[in-house]
Protein backbone atom coordinates (compact mmCIF):
# COMPACT_ATOMS: atom_id res chain seq x y z
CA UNK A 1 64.12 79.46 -5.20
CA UNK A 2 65.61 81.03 -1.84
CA UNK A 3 63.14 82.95 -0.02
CA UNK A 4 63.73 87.09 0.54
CA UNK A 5 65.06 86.98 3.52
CA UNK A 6 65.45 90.68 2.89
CA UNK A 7 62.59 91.50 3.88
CA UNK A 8 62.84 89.31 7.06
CA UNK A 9 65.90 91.90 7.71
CA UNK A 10 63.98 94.33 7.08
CA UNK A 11 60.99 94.01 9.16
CA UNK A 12 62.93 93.05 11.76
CA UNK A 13 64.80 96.64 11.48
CA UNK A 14 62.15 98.56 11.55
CA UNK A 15 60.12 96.81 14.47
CA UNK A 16 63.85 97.39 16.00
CA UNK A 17 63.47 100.94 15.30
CA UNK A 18 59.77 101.10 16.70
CA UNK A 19 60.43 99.64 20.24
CA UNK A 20 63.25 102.02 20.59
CA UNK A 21 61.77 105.01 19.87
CA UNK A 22 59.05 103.84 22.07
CA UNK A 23 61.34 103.09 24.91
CA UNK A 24 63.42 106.05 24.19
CA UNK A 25 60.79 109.36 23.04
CA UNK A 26 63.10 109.67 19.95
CA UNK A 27 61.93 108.56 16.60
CA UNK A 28 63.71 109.20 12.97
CA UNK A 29 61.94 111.18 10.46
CA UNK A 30 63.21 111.75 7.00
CA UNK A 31 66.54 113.64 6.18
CA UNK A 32 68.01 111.91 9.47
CA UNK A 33 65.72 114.21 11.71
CA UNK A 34 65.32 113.25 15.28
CA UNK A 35 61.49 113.86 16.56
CA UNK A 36 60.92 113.80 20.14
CA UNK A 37 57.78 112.11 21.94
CA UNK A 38 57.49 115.67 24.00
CA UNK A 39 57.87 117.95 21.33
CA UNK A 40 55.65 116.69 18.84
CA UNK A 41 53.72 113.93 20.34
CA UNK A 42 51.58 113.81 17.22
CA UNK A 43 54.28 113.38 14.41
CA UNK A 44 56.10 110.67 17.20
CA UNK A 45 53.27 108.52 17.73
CA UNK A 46 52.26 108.43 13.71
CA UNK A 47 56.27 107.67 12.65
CA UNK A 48 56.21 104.83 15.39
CA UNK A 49 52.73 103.08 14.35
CA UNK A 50 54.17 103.36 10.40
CA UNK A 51 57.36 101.60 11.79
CA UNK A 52 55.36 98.75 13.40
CA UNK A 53 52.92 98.21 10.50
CA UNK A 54 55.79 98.23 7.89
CA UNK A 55 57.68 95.98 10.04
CA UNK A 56 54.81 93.43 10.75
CA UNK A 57 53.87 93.87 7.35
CA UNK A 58 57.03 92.68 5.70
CA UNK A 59 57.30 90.15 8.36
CA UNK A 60 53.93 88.57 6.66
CA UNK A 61 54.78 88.97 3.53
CA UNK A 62 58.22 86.99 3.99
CA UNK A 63 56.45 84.52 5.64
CA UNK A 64 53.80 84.31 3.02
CA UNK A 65 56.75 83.72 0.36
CA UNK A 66 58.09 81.30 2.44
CA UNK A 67 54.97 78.66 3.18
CA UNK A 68 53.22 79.65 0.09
């Protein structure tokens, strides 16, 4: 049995996502919103920690498939 490397993709993706809207103050929200860091620091800062817990988290789980 292949391992998912889906989720490898994946997490990779969305930790992609994270350090750009870090680097750039932009993050997307659902319904291909745009929120800014300045606007509405509080809605940013939550969308970028879900993007780097999902991202880590899928991360461990394919790595957990794969040596387990």
């Amino acid at each position: 049995m292949s391992p998912p490397y889906g989720f490898l993709i994946f997490g990779g993706f969305l930790l992609l996502l994270a350090v750009g809207g870090t680097c750039t103050g932009e993050a997307w929200a659902r319904f291909g919103q745009v929120v800014y860091r300045d606007k509405e620091p509080k809605d940013f800062w939550t969308l970028i920690a879900i993007y780097y817990f999902c991202g880590v988290c899928f991360i461990a789980y394919f790595l957990y498939k794969l040596y387990a």
